[in-house]
ModelCIF file with pLDDT and N, C-alpha, C, O atoms, coordinates in Angstrom:
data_MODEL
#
_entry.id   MODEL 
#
_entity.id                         1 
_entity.type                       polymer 
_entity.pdbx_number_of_molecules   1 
#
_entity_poly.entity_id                      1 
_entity_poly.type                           'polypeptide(L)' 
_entity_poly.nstd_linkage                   no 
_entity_poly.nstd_monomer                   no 
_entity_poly.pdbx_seq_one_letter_code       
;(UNK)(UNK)(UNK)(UNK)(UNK)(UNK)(UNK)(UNK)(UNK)(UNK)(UNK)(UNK)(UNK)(UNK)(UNK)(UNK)
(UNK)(UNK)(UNK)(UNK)(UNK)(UNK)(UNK)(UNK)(UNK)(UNK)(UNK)(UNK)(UNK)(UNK)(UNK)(UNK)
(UNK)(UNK)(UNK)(UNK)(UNK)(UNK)(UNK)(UNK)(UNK)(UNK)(UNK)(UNK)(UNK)(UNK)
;
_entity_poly.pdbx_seq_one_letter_code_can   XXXXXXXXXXXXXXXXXXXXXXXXXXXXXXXXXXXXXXXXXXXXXX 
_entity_poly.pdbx_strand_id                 A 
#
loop_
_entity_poly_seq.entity_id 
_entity_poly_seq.num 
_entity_poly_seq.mon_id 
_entity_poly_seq.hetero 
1 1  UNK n 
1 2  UNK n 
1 3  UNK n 
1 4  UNK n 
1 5  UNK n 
1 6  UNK n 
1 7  UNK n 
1 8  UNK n 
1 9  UNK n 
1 10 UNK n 
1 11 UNK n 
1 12 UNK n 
1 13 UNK n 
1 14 UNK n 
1 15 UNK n 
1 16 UNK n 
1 17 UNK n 
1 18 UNK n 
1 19 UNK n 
1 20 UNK n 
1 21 UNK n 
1 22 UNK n 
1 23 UNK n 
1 24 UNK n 
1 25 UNK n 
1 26 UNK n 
1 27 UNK n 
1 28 UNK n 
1 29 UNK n 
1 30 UNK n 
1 31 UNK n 
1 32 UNK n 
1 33 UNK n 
1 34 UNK n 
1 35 UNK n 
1 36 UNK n 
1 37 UNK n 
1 38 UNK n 
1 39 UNK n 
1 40 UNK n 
1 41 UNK n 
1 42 UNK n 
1 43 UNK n 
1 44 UNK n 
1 45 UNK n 
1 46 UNK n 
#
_struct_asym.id          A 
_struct_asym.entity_id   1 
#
loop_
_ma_qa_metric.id 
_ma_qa_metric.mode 
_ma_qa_metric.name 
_ma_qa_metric.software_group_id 
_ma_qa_metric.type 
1 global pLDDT . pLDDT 
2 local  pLDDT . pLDDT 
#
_ma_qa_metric_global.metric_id      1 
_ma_qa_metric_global.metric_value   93.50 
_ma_qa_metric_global.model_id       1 
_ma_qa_metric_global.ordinal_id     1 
#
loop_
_ma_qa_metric_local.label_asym_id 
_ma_qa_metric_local.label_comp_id 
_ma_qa_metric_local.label_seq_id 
_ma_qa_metric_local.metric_id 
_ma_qa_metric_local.metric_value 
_ma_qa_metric_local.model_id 
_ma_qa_metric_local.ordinal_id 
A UNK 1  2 98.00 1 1  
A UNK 2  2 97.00 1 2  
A UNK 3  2 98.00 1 3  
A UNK 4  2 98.00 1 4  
A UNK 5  2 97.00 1 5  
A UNK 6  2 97.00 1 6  
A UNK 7  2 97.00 1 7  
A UNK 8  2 97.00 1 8  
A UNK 9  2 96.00 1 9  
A UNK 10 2 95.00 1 10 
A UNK 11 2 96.00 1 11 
A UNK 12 2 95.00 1 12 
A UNK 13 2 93.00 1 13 
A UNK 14 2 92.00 1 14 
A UNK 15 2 94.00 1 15 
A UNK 16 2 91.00 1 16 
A UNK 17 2 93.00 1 17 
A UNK 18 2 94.00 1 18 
A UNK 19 2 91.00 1 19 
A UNK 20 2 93.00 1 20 
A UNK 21 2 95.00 1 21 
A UNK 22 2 96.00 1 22 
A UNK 23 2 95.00 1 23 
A UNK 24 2 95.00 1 24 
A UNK 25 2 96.00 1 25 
A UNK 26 2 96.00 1 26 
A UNK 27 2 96.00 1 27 
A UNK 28 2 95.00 1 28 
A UNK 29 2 96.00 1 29 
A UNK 30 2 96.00 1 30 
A UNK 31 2 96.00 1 31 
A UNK 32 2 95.00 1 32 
A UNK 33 2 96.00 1 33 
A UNK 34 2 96.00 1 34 
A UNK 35 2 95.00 1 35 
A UNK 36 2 91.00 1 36 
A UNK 37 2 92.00 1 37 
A UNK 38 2 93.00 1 38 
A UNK 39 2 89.00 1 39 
A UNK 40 2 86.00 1 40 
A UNK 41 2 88.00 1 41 
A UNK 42 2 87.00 1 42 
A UNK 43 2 86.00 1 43 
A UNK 44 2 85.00 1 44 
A UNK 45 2 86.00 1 45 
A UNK 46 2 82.00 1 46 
#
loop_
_atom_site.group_PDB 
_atom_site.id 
_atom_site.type_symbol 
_atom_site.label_atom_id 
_atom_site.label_alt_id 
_atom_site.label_comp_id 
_atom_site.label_asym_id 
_atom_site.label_entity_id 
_atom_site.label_seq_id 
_atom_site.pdbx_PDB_ins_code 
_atom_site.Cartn_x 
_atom_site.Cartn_y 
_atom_site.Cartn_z 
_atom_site.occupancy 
_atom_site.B_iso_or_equiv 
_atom_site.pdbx_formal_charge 
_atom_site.auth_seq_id 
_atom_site.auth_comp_id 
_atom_site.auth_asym_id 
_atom_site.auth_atom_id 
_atom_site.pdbx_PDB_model_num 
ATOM 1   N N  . UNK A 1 1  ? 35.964 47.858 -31.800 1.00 98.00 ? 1  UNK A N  1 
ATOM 2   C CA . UNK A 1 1  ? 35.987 46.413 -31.542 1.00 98.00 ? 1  UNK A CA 1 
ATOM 3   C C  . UNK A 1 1  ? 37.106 46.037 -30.569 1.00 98.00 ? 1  UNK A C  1 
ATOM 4   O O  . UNK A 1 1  ? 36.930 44.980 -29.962 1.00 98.00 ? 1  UNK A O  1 
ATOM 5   N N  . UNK A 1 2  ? 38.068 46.625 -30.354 1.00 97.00 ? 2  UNK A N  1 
ATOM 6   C CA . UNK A 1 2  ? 39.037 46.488 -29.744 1.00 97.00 ? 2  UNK A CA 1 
ATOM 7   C C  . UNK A 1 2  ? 39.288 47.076 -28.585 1.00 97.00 ? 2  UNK A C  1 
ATOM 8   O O  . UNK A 1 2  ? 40.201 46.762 -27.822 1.00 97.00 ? 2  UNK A O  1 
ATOM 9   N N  . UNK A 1 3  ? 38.160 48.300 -28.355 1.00 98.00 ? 3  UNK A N  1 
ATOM 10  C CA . UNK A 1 3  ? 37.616 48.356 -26.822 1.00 98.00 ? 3  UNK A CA 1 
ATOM 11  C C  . UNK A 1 3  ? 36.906 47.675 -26.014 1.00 98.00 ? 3  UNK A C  1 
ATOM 12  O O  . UNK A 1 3  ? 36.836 47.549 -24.791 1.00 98.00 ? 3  UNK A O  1 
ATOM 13  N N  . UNK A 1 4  ? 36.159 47.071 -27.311 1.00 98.00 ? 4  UNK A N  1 
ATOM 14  C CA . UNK A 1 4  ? 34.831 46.184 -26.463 1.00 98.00 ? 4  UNK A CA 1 
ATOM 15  C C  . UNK A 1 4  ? 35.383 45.011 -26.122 1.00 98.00 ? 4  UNK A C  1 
ATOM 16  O O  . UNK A 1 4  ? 34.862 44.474 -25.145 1.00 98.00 ? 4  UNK A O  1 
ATOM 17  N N  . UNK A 1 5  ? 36.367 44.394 -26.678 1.00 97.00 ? 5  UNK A N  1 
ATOM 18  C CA . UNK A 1 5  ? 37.173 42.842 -26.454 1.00 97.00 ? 5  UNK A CA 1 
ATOM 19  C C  . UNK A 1 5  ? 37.797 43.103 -24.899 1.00 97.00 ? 5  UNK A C  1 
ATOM 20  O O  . UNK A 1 5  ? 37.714 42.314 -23.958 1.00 97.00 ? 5  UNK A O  1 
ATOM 21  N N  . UNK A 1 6  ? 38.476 44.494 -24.898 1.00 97.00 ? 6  UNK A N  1 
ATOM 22  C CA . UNK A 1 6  ? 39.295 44.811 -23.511 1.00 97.00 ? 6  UNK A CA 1 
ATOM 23  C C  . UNK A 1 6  ? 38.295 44.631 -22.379 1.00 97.00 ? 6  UNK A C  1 
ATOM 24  O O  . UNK A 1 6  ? 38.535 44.027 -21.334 1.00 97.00 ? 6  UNK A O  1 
ATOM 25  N N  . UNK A 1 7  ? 36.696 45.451 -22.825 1.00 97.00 ? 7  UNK A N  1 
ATOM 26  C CA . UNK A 1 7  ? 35.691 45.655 -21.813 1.00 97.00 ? 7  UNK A CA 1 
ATOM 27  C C  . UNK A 1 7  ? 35.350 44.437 -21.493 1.00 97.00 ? 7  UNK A C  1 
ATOM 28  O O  . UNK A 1 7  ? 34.991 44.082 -20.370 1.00 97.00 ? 7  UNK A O  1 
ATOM 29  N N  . UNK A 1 8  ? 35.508 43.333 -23.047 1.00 97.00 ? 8  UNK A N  1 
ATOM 30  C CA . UNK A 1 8  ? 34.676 42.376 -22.571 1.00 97.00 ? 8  UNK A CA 1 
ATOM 31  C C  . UNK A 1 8  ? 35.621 41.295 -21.459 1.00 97.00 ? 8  UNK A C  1 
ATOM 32  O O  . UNK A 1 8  ? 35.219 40.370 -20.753 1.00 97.00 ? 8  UNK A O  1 
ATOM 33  N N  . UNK A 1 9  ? 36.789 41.763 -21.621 1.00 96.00 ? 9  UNK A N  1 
ATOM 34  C CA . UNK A 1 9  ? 37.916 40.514 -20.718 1.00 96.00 ? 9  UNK A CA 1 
ATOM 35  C C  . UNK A 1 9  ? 37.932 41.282 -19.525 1.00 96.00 ? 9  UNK A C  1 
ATOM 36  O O  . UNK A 1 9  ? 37.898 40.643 -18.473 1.00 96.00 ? 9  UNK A O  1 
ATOM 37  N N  . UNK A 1 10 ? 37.980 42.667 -19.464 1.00 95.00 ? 10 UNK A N  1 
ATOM 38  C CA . UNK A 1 10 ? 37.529 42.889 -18.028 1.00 95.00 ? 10 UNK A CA 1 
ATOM 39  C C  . UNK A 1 10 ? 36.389 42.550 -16.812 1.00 95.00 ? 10 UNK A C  1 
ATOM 40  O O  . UNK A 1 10 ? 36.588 42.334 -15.616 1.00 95.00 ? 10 UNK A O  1 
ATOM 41  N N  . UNK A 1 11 ? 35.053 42.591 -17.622 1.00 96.00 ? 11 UNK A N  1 
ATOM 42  C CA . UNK A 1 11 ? 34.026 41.960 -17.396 1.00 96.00 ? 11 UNK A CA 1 
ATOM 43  C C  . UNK A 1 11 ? 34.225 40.173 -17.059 1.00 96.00 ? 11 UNK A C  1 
ATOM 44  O O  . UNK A 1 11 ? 33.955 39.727 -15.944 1.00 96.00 ? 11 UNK A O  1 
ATOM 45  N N  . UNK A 1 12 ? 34.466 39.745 -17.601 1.00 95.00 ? 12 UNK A N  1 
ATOM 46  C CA . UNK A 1 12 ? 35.044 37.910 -17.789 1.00 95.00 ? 12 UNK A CA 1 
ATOM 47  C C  . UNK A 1 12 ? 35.804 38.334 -16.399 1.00 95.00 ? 12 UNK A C  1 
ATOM 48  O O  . UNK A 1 12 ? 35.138 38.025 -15.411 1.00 95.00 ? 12 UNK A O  1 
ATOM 49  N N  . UNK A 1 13 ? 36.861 38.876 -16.151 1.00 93.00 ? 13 UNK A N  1 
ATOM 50  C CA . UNK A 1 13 ? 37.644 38.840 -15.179 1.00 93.00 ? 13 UNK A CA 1 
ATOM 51  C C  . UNK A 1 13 ? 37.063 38.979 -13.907 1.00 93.00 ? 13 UNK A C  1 
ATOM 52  O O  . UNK A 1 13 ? 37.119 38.120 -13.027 1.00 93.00 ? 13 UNK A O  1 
ATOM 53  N N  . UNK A 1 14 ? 36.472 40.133 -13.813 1.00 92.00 ? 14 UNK A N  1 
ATOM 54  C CA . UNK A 1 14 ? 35.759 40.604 -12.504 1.00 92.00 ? 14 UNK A CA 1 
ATOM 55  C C  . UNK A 1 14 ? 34.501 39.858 -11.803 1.00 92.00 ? 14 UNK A C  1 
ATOM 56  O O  . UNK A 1 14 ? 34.078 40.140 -10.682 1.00 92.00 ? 14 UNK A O  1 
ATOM 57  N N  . UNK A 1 15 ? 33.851 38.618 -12.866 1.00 94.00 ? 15 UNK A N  1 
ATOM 58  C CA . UNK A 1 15 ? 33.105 38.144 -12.628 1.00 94.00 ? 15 UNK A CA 1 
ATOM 59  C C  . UNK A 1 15 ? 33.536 36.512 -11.891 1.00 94.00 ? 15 UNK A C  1 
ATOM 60  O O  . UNK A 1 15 ? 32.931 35.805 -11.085 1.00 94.00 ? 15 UNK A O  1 
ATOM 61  N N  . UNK A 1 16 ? 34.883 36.348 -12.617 1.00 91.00 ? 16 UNK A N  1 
ATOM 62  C CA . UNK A 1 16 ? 35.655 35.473 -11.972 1.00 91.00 ? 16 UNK A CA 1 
ATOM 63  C C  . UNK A 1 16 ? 35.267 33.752 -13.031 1.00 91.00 ? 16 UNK A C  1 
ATOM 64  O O  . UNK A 1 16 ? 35.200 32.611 -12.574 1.00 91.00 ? 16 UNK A O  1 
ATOM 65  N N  . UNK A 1 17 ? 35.096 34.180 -14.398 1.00 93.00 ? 17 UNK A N  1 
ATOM 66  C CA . UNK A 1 17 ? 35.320 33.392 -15.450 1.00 93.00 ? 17 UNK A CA 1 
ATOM 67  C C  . UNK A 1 17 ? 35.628 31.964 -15.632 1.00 93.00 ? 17 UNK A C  1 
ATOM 68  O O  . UNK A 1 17 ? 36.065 32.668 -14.722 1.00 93.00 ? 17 UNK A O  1 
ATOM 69  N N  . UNK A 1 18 ? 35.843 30.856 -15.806 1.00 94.00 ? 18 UNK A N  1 
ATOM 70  C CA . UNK A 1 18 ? 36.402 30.254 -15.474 1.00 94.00 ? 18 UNK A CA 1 
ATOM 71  C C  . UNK A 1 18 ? 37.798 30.179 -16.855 1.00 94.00 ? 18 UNK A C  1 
ATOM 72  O O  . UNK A 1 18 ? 37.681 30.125 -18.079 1.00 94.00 ? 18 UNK A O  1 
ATOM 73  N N  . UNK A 1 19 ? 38.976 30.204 -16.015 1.00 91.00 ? 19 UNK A N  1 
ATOM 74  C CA . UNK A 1 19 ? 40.279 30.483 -17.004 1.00 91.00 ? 19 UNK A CA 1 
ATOM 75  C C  . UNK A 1 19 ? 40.206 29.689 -17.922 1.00 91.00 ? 19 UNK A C  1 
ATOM 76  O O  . UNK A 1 19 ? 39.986 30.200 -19.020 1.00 91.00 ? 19 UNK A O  1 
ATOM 77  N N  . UNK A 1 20 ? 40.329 28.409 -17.878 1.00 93.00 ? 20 UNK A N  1 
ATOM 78  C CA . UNK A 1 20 ? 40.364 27.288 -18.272 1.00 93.00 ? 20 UNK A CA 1 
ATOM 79  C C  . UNK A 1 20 ? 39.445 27.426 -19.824 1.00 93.00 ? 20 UNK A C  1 
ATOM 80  O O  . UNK A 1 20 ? 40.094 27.584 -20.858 1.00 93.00 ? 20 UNK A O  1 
ATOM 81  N N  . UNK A 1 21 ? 38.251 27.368 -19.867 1.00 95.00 ? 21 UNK A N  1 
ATOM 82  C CA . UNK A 1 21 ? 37.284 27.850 -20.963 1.00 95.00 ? 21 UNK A CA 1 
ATOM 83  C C  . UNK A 1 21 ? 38.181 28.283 -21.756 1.00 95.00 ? 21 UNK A C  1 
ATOM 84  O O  . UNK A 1 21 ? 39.099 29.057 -21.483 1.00 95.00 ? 21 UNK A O  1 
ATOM 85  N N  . UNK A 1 22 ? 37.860 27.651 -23.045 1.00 96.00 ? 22 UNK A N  1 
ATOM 86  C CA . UNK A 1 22 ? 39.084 28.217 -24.149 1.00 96.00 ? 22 UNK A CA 1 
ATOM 87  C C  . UNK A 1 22 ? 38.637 29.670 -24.505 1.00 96.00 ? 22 UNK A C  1 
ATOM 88  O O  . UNK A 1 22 ? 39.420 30.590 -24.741 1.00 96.00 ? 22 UNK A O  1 
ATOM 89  N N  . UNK A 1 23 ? 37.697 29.730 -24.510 1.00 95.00 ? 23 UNK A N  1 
ATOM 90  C CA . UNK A 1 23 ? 36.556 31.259 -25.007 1.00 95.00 ? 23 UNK A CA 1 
ATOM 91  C C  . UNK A 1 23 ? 36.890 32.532 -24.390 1.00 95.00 ? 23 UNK A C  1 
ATOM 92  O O  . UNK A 1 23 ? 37.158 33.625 -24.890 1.00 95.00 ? 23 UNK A O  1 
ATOM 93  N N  . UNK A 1 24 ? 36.786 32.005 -22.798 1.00 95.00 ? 24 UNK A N  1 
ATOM 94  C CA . UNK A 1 24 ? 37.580 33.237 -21.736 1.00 95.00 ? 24 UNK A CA 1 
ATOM 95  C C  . UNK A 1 24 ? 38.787 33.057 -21.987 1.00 95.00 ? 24 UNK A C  1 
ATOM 96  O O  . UNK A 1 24 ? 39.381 34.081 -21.648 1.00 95.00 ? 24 UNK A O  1 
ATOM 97  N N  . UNK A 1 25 ? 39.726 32.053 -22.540 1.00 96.00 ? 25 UNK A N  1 
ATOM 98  C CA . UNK A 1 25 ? 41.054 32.082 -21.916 1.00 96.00 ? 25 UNK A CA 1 
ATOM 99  C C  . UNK A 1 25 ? 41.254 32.756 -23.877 1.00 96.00 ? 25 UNK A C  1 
ATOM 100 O O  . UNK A 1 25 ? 41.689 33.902 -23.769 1.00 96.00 ? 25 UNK A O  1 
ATOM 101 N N  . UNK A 1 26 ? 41.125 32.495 -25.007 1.00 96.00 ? 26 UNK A N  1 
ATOM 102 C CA . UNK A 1 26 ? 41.134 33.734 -25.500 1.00 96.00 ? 26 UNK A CA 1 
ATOM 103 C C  . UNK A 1 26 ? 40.829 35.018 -25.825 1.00 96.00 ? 26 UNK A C  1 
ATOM 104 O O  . UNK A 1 26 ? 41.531 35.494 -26.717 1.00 96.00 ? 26 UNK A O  1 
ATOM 105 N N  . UNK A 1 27 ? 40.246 35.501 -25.506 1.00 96.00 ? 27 UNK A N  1 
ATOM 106 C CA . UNK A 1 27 ? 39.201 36.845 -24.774 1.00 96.00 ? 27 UNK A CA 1 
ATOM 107 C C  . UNK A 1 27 ? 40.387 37.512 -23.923 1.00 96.00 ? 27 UNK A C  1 
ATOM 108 O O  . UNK A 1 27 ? 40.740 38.688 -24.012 1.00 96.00 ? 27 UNK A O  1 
ATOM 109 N N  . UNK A 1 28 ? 40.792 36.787 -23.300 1.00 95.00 ? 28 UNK A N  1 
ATOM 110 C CA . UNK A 1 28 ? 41.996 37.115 -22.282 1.00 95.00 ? 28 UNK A CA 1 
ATOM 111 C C  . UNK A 1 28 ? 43.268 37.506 -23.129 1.00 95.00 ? 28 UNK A C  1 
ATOM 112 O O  . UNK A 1 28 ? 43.886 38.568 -23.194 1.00 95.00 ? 28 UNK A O  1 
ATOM 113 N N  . UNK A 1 29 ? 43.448 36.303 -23.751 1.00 96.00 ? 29 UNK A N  1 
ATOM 114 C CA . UNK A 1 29 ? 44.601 36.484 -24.555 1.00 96.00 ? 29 UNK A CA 1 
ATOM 115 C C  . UNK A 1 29 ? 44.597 37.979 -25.510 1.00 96.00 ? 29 UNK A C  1 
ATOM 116 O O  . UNK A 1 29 ? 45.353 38.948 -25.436 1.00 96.00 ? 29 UNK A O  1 
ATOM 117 N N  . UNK A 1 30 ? 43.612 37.757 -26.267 1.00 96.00 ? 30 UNK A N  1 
ATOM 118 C CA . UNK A 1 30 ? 43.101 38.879 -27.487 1.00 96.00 ? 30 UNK A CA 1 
ATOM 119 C C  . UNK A 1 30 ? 43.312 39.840 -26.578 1.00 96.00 ? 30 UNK A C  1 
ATOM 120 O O  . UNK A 1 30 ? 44.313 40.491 -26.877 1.00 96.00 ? 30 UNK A O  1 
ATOM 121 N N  . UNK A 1 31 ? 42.622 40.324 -25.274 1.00 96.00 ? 31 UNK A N  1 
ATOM 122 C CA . UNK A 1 31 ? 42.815 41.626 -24.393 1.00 96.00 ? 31 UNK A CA 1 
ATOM 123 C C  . UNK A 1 31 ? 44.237 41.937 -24.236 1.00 96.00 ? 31 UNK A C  1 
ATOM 124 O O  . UNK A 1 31 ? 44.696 42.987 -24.685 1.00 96.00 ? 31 UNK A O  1 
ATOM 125 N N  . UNK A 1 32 ? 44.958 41.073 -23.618 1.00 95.00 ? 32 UNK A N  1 
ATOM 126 C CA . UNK A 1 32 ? 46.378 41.175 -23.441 1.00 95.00 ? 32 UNK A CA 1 
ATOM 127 C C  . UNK A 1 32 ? 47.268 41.745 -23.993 1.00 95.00 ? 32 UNK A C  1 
ATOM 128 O O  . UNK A 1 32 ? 48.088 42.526 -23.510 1.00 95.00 ? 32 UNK A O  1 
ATOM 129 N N  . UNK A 1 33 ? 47.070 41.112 -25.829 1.00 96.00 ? 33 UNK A N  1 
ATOM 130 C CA . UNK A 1 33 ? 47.952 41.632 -26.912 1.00 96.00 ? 33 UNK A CA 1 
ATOM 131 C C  . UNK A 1 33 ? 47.520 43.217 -26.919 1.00 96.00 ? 33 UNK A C  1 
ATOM 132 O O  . UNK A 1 33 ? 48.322 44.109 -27.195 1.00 96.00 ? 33 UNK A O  1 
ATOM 133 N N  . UNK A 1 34 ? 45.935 43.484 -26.526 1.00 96.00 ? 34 UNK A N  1 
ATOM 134 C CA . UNK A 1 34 ? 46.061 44.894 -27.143 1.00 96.00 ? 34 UNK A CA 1 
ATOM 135 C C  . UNK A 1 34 ? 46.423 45.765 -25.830 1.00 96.00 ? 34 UNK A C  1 
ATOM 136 O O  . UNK A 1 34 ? 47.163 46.747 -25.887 1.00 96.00 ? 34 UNK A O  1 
ATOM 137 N N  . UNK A 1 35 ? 45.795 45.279 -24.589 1.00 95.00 ? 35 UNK A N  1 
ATOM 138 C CA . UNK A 1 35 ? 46.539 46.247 -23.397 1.00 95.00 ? 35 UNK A CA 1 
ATOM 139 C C  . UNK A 1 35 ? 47.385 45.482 -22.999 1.00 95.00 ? 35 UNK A C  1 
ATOM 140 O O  . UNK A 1 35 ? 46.772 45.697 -21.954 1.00 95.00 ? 35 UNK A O  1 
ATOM 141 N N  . UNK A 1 36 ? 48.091 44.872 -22.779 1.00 91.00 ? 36 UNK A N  1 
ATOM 142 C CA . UNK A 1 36 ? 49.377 44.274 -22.021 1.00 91.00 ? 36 UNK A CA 1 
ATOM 143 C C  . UNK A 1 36 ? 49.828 45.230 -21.883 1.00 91.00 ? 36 UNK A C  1 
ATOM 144 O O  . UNK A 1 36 ? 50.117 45.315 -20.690 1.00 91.00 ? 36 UNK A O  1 
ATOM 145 N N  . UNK A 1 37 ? 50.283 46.670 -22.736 1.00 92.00 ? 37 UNK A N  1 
ATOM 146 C CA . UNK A 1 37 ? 51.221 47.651 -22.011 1.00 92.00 ? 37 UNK A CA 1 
ATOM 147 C C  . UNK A 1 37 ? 50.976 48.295 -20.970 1.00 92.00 ? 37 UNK A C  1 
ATOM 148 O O  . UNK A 1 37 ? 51.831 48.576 -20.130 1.00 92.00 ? 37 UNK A O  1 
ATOM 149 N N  . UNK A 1 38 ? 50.010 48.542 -20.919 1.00 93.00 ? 38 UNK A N  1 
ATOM 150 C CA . UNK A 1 38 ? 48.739 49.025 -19.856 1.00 93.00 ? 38 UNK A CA 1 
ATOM 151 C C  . UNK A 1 38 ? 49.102 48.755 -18.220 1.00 93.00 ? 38 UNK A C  1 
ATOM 152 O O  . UNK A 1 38 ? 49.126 49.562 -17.291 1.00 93.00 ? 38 UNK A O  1 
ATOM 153 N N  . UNK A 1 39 ? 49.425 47.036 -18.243 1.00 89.00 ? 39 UNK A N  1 
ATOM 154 C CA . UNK A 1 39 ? 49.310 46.372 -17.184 1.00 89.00 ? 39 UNK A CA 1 
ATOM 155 C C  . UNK A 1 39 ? 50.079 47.116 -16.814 1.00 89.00 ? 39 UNK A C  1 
ATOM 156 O O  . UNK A 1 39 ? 50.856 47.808 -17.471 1.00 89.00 ? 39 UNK A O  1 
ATOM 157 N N  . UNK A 1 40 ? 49.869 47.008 -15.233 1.00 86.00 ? 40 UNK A N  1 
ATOM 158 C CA . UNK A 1 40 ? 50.748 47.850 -14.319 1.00 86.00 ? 40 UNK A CA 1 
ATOM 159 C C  . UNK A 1 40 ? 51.007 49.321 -14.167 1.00 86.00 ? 40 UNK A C  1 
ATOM 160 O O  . UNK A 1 40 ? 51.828 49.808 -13.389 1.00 86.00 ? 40 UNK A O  1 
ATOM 161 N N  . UNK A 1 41 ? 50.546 49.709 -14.650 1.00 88.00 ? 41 UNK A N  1 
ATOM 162 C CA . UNK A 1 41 ? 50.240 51.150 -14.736 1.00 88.00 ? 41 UNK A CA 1 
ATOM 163 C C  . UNK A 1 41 ? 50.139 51.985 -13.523 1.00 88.00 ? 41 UNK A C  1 
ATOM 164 O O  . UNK A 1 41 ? 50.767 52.990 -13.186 1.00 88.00 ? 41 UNK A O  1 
ATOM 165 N N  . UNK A 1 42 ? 49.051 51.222 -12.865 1.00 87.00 ? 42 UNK A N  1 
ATOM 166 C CA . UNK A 1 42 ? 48.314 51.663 -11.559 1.00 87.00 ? 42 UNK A CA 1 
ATOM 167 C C  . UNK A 1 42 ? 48.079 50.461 -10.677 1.00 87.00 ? 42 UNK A C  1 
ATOM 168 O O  . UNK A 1 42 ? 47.490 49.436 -11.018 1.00 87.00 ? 42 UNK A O  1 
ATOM 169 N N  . UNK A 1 43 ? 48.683 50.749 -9.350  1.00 86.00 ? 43 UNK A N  1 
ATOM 170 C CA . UNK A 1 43 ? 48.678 49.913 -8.405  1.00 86.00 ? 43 UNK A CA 1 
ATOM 171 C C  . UNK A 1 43 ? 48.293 50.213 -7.245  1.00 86.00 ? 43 UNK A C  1 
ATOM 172 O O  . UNK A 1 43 ? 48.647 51.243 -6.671  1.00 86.00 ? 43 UNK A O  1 
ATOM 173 N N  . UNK A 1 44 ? 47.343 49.150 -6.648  1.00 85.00 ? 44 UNK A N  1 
ATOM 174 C CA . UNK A 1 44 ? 46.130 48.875 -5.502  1.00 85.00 ? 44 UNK A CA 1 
ATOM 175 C C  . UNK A 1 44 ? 46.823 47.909 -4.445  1.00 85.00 ? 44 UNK A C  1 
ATOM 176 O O  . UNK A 1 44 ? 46.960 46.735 -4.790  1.00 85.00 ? 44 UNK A O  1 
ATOM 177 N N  . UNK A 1 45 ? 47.163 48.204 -3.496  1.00 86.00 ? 45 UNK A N  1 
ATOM 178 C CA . UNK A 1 45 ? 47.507 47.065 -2.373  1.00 86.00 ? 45 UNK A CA 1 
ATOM 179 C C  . UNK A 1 45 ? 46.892 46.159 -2.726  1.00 86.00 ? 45 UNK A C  1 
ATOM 180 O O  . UNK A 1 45 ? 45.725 46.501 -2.915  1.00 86.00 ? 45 UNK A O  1 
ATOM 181 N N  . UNK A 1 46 ? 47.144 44.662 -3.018  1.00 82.00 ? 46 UNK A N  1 
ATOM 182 C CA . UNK A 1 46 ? 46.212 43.695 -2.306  1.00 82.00 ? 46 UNK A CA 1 
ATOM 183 C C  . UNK A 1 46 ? 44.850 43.485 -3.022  1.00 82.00 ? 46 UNK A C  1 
ATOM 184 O O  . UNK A 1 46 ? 44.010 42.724 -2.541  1.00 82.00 ? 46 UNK A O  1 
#
């Protein structure tokens, strides 16, 4: 369940979501708490 929340805020993201939406904007949140460490890991110019 806690892969699929990450998959599912990645998906939300890439599709370009609207933030605002409380639904995406916790989806986001929920993703965060479990990868936030994640972030930055790997970096793409631009």
């Amino acid at each position: 369940l806690i892969a699929l929340l990450i998959v599912l805020a990645i998906v939300l993201r890439d599709v370009d979501a609207n933030p605002g939406n409380t639904i995406v904007r916790g989806i986001h949140e929920g993703a965060n708490f479990f990868a936030g460490a994640f972030t930055g890991l790997i970096t793409f110019n631009g």
